[in-house]
N, C-alpha and C. Protein backbone atom coordinates (compact mmCIF):
# COMPACT_ATOMS: atom_id res chain seq x y z
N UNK A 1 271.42 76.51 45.33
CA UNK A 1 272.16 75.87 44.25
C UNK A 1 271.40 74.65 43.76
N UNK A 2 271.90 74.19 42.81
CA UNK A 2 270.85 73.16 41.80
C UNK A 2 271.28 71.75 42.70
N UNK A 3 272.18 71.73 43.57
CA UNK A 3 272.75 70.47 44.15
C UNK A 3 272.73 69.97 46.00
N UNK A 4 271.72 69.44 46.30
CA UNK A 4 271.73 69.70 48.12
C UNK A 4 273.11 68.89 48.31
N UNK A 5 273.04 69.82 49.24
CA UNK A 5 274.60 69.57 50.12
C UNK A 5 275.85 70.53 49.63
N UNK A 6 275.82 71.38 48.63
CA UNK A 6 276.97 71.41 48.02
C UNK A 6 276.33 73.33 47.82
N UNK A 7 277.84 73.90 48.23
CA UNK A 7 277.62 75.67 47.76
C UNK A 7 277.46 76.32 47.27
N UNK A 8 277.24 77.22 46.91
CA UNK A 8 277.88 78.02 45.33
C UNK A 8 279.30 78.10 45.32
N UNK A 9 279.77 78.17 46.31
CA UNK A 9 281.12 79.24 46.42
C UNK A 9 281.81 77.20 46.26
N UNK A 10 281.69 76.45 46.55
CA UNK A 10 282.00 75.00 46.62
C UNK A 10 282.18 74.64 45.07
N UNK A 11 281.00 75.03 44.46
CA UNK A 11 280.67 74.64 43.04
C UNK A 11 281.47 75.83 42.34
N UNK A 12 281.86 76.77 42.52
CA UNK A 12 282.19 78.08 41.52
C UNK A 12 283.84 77.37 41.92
N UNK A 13 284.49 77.28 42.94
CA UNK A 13 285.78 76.52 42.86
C UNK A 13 285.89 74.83 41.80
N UNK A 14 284.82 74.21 41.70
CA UNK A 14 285.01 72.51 41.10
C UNK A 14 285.00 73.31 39.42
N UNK A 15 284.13 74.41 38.62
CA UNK A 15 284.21 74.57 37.50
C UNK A 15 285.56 75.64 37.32
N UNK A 16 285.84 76.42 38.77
CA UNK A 16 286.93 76.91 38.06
C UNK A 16 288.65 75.61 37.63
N UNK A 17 288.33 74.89 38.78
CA UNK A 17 289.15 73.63 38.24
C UNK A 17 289.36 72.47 36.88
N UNK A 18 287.93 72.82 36.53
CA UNK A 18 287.51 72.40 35.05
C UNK A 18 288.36 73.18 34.79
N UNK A 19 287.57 74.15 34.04
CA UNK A 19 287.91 75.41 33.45
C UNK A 19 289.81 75.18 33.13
N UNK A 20 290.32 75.90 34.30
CA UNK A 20 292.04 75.30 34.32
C UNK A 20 292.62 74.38 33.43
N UNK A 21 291.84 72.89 33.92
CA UNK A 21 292.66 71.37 33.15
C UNK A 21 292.45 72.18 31.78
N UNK A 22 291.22 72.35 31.67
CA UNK A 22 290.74 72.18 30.47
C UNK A 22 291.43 73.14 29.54
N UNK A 23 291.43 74.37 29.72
CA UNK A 23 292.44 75.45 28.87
C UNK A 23 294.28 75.00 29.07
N UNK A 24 294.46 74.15 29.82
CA UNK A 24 295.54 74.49 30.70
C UNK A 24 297.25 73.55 29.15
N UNK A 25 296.43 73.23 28.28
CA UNK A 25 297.12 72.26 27.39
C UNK A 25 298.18 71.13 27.58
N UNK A 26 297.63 70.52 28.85
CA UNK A 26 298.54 69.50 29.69
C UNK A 26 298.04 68.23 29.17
N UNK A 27 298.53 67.17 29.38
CA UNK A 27 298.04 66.29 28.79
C UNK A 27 297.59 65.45 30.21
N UNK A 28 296.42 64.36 30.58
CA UNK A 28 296.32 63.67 31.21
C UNK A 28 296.37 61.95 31.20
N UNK A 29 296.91 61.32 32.30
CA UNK A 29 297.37 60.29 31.86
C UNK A 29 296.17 59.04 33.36
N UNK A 30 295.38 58.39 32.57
CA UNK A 30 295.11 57.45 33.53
C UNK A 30 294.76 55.89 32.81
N UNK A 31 295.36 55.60 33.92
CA UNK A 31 295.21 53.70 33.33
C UNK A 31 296.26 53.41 32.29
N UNK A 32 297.70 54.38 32.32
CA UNK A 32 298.93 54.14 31.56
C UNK A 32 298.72 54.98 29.96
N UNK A 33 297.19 55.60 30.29
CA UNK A 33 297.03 56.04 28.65
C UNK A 33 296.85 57.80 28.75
N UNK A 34 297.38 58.52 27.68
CA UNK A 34 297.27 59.84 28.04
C UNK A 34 296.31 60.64 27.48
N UNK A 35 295.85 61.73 27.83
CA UNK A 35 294.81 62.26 26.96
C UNK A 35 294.42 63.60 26.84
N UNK A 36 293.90 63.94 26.14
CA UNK A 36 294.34 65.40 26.03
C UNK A 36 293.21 66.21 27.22
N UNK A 37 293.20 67.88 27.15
CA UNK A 37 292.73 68.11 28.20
C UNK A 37 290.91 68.05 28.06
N UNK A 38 290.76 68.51 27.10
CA UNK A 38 289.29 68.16 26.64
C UNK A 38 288.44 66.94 26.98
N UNK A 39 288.87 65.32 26.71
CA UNK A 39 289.21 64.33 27.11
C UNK A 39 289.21 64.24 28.99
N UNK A 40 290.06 64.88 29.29
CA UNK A 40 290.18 64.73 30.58
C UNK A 40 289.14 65.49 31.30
N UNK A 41 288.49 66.38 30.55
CA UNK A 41 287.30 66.97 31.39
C UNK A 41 286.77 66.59 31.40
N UNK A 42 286.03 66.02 29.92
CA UNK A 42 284.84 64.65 30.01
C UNK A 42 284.91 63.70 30.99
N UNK A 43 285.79 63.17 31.09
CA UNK A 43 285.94 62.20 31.94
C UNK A 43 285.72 62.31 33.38
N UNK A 44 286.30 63.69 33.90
CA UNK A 44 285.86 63.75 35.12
C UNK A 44 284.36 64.17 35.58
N UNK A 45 284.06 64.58 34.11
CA UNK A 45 282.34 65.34 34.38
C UNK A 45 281.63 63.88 34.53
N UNK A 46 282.28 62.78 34.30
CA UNK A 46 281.46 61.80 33.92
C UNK A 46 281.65 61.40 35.41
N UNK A 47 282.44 61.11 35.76
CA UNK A 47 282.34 60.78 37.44
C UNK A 47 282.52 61.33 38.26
N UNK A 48 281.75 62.65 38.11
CA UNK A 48 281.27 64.02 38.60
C UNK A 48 279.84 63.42 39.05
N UNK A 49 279.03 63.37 37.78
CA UNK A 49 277.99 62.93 37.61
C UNK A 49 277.35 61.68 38.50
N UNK A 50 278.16 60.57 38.62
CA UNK A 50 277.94 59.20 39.35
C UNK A 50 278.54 59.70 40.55
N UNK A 51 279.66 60.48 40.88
CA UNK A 51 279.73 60.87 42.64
C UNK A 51 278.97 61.84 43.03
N UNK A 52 278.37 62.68 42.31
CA UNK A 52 277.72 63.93 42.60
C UNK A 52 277.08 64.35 44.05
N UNK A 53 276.48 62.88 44.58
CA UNK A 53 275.92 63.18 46.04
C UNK A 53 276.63 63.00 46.87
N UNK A 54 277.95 62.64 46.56
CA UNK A 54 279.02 62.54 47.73
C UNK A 54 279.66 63.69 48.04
N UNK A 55 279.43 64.66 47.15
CA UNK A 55 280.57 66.29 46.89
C UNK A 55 280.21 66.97 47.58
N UNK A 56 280.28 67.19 48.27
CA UNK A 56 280.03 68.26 49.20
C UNK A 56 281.24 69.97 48.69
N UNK A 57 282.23 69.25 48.73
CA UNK A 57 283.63 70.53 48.69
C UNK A 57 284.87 70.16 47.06
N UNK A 58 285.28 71.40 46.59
CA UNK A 58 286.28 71.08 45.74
C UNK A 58 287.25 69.62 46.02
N UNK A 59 287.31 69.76 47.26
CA UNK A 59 288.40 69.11 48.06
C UNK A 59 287.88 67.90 47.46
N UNK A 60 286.46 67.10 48.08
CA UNK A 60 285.98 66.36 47.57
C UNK A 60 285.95 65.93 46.01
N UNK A 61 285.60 66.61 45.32
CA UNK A 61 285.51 66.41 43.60
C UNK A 61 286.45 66.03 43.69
N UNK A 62 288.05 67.00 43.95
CA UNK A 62 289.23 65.91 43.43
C UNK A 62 289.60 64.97 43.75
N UNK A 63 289.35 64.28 44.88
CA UNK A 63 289.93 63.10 45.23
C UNK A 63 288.42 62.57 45.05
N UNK A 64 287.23 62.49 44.31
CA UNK A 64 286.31 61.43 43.81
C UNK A 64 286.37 60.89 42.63
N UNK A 65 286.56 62.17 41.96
CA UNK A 65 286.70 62.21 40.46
C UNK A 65 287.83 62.57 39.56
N UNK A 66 289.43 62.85 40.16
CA UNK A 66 290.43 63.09 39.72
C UNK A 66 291.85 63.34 40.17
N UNK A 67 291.59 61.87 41.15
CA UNK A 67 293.05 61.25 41.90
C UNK A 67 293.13 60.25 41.35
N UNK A 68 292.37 59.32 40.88
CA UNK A 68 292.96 57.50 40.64
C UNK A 68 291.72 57.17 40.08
N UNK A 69 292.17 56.08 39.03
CA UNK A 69 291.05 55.37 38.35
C UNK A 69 290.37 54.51 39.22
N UNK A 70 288.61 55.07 39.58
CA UNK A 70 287.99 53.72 40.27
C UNK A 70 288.21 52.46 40.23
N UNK A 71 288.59 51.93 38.88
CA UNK A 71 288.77 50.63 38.60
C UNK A 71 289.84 50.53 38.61
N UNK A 72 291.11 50.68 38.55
CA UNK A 72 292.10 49.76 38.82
C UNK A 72 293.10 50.53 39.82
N UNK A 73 292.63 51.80 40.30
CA UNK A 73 293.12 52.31 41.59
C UNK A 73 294.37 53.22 41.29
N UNK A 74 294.73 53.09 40.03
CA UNK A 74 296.45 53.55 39.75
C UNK A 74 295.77 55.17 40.19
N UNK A 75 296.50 56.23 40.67
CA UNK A 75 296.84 57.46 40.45
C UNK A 75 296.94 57.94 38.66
N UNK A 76 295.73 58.98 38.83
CA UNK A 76 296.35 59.88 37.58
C UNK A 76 297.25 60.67 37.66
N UNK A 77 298.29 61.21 36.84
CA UNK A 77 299.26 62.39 36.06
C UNK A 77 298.75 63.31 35.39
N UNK A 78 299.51 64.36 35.08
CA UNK A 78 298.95 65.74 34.13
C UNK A 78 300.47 65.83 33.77
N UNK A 79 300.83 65.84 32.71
CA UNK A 79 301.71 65.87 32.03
C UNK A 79 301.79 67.55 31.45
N UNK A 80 302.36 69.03 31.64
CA UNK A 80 302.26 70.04 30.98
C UNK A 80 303.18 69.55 30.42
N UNK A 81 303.80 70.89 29.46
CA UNK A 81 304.92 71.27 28.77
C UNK A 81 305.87 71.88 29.44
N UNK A 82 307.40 71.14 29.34
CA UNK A 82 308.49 71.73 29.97
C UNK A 82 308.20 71.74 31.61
N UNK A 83 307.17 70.43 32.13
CA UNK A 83 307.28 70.49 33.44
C UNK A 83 307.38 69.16 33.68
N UNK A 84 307.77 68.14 34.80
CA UNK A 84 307.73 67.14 35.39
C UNK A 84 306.32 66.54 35.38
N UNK A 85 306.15 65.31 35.38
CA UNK A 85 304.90 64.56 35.49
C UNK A 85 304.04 65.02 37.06
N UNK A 86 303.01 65.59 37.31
CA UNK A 86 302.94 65.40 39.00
C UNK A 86 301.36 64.45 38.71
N UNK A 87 301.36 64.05 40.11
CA UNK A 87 299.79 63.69 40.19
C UNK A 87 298.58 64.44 40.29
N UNK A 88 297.61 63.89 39.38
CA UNK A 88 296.77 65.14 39.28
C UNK A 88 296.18 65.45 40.35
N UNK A 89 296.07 64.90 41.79
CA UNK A 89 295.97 65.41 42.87
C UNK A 89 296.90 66.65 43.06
N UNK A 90 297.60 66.31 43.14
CA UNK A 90 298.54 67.50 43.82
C UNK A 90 298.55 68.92 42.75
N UNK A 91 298.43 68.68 41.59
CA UNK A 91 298.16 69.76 40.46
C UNK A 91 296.77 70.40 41.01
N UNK A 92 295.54 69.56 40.68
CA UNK A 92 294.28 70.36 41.09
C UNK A 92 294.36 71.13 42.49
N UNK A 93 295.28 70.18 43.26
CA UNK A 93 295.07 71.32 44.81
C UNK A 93 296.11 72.64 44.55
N UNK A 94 297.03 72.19 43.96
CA UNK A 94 297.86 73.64 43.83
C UNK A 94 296.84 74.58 42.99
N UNK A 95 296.35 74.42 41.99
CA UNK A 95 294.99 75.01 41.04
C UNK A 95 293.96 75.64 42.21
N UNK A 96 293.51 74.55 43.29
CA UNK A 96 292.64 75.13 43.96
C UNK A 96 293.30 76.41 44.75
N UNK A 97 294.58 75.80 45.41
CA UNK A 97 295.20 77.17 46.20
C UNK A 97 295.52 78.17 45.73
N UNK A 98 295.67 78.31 44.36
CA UNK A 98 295.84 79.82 43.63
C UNK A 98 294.17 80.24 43.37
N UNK A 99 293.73 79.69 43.53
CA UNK A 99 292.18 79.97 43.01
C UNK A 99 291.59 80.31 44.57
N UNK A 100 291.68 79.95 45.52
CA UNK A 100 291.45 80.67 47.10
C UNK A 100 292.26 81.55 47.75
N UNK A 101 293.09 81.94 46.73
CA UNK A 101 294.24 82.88 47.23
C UNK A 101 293.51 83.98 46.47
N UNK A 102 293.32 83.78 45.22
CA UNK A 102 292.87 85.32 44.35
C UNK A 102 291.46 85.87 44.89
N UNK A 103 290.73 84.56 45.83
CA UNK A 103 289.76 85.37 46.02
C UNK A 103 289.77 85.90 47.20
N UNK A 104 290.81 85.76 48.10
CA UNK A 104 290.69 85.73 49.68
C UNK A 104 291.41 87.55 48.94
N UNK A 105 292.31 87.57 48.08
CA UNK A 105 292.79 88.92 47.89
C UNK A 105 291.84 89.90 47.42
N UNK A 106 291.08 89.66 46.37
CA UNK A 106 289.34 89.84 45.93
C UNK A 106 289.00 90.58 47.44
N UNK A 107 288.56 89.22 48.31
CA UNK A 107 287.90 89.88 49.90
C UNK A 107 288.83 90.69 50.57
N UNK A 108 289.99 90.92 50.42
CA UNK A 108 290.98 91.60 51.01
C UNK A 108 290.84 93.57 50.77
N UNK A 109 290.52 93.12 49.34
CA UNK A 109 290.37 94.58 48.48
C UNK A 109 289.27 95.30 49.14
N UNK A 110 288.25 94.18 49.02
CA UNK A 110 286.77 94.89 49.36
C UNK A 110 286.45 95.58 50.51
N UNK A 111 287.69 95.23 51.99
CA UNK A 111 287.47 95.87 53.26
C UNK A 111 288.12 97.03 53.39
C-alpha cells in the first residue's frame, strides 16, 4: 500500500467511510457550525493528511480525524434527516460495523 503501517483492507474500510458521510446527505456540525457532507469530507481528508502516520486502523482515522475539533476539543455531530443528532463517533463506528459485517458475509459466501 502507498502508506507504511497501514493495510489495504485498513484503507479500503477509512474510504468506504468517506464514501458513506459523503453520499450519506447528513449534515455535519463542528465548532457549533454545520456543514454539508462534501464539506465534511474535505475536512477530514485534511486531517487525514496531517495524522496520516498515526493511522494505522479505521478505528484510528475516526477518532484522529472525526470525533472532536483538535482545537477546541468539542465533539462533532452528523445531523441526517428525520434522525436525532448523534456524535460523529458513534455514526462512523456504526458505518464501520455495517461495512465489516457485509464483508465478513462476502467471506461467509466464499467458504
Amino acid at each position: 500500500s502507498a502508506f507504511a503501517g497501514i493495510s489495504d483492507t485498513e484503507l479500503e474500510k477509512i474510504e468506504y467511510l468517506k464514501a458513506v458521510l459523503f453520499s450519506s446527505g447528513c449534515k455535519f456540525e463542528r465548532n457549533g457550525k454545520r456543514y454539508d457532507a462534501e464539506q465534511a469530507v474535505s475536512h477530514i481528508n485534511k486531517k487525514y493528511d496531517y495524522f496520516r502516520d498515526e493511522i494505522d486502523s479505521a478505528e484510528e482515522f475516526i477518532e484522529l480525524t472525526a470525533t472532536k475539533s483538535t482545537m477546541s476539543g468539542k465533539p462533532y455531530y452528523i445531523y441526517c434527516p428525520d434522525k436525532q443528532k448523534i456524535e460523529s463517533s458513534v455514526w462512523l463506528h456504526d458505518k464501520l460495523g455495517v461495512f465489516t459485517e457485509s464483508e465478513n458475509a462476502k467471506g461467509d459466501a466464499k467458504r
